[in-house]
Protein backbone atom coordinates (compact mmCIF):
# COMPACT_ATOMS: atom_id res chain seq x y z
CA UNK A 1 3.27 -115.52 -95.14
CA UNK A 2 2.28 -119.02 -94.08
CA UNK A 3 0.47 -119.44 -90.63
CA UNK A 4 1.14 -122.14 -88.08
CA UNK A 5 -1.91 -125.24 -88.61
CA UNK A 6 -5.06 -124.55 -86.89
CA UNK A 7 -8.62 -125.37 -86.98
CA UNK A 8 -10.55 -123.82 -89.86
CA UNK A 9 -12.74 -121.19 -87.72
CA UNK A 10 -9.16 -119.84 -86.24
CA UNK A 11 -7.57 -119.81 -88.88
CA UNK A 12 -10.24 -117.68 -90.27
CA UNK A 13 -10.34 -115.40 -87.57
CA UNK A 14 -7.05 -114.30 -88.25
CA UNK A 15 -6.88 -114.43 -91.99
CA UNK A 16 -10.23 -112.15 -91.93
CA UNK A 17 -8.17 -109.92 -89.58
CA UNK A 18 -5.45 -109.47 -92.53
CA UNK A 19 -7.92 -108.71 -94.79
CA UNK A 20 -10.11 -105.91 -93.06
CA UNK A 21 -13.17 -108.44 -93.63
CA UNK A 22 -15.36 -107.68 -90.93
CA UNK A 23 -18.30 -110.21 -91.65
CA UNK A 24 -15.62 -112.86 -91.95
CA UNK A 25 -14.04 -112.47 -88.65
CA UNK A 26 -18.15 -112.32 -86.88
CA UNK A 27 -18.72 -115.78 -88.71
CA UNK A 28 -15.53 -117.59 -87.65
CA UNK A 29 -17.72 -117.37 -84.18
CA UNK A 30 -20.51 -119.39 -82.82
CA UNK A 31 -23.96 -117.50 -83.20
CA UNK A 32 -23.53 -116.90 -79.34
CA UNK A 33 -20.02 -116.85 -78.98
CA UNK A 34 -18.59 -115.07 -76.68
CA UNK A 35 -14.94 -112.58 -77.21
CA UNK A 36 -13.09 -111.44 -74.06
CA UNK A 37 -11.05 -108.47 -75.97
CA UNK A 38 -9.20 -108.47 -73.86
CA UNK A 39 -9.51 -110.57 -71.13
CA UNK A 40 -10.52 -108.59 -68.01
CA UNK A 41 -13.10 -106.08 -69.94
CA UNK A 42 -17.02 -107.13 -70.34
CA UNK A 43 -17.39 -110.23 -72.56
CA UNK A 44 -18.72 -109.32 -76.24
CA UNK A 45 -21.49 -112.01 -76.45
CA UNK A 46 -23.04 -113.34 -79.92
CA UNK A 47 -21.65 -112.70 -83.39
CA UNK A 48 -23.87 -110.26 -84.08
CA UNK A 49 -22.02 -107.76 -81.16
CA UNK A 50 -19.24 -109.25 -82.01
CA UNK A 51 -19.51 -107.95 -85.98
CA UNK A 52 -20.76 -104.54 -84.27
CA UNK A 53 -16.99 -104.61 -82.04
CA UNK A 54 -14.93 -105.32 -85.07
CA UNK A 55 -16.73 -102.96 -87.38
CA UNK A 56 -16.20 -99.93 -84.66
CA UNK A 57 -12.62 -100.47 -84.03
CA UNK A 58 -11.21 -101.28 -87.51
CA UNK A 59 -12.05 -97.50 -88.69
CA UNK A 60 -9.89 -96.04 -86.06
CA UNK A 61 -6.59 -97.32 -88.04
CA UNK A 62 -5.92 -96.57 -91.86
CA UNK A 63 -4.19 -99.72 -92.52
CA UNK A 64 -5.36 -102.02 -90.02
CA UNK A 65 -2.80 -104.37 -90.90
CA UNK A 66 -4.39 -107.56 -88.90
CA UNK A 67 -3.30 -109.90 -86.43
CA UNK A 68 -0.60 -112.56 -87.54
CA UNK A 69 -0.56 -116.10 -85.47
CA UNK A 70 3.11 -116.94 -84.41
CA UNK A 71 2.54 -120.32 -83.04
CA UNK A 72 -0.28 -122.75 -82.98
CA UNK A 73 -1.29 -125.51 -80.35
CA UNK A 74 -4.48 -127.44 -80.48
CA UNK A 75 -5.32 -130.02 -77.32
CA UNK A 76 -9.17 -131.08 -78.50
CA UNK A 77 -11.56 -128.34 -79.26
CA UNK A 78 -9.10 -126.25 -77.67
CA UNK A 79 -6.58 -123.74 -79.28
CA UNK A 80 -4.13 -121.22 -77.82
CA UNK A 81 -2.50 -119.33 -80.54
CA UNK A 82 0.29 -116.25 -80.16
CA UNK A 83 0.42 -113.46 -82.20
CA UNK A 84 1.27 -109.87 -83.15
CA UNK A 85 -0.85 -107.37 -84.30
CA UNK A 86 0.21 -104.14 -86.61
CA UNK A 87 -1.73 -101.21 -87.52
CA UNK A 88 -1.18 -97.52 -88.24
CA UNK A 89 -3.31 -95.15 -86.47
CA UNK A 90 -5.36 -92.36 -87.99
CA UNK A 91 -2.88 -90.34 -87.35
CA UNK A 92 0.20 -91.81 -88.59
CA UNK A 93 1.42 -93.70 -85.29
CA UNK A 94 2.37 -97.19 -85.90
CA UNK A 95 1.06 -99.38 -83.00
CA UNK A 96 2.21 -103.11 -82.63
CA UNK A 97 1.03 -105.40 -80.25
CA UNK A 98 1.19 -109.18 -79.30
CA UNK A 99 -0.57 -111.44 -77.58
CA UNK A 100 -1.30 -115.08 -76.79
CA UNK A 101 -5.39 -116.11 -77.94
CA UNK A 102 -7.14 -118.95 -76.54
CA UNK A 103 -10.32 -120.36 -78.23
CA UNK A 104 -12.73 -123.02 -77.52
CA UNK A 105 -14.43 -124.44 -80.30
CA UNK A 106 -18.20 -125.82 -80.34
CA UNK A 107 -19.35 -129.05 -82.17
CA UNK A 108 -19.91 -127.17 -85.20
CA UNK A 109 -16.24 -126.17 -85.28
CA UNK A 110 -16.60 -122.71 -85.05
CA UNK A 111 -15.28 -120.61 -81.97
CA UNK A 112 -17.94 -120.36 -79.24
CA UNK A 113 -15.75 -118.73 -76.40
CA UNK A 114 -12.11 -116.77 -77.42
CA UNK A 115 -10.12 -115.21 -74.69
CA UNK A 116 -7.68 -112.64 -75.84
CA UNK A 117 -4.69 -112.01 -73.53
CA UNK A 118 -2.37 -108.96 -74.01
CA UNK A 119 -1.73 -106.01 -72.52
CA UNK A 120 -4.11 -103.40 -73.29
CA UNK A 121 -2.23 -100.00 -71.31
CA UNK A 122 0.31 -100.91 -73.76
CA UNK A 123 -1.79 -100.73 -76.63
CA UNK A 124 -3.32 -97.84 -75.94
CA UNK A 125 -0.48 -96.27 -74.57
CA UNK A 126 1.13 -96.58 -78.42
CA UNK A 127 -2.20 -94.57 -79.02
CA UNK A 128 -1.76 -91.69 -76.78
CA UNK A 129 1.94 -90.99 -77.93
């Protein structure tokens, strides 16, 4: 599947997604970047608690299938990308998601702040059953 154009750092954050590559995903951020997952919940600040976040939620699904980016829009060092997300929990629920992203990037070019907004009852409703 192609994605949409995007700046490198996003477009690894979402290709290391597909792939289950945890240390990929931490290094498409800033040193102290900071992940809202999802916005509204405590801020996950520097990559290495970000790595930590990733590496204690992917387990929890067997596949994780990743997040895919719909739609691309960069304005600057700003990009707001939508998505959906797919995964089958651990035991055998399918749980799809979607979501719009929005990163700002740092001079370097890699994310320092990424807001994710999507519904999060939802997702973990899918959980429950």
């Amino acid at each position: 599947m192609s994605f949409p154009a995007m700046p490198l750092a996003v477009l690894q954050f979402f290709r290391a997604s597909q792939d289950g590559d945890v240390d990929a995903w931490a290094q498409s951020f800033a040193v102290d970047g900071v992940f809202h997952d999802p916005v509204g919940t405590p801020p996950i600040t520097g990559r290495a608690a970000i790595h930590d976040f990733i590496a204690s939620a992917l387990p929890n699904f067997q596949p994780f299938l990743g997040l895919t980016p719909l739609e691309a829009h960069t304005v600057g060092n700003r990009v707001a990308v939508s998505w959906s997300g797919a995964a089958v929990a651990l035991d055998g629920k399918p749980v799809n998601w979607s979501g719009i992203n929005v990163y700002e990037l740092g001079e370097d070019g890699l994310i320092q702040d990424a807001k994710a907004y999507f519904n999060h009852a939802a997702f973990e409703a899918q959980l429950a059953g």
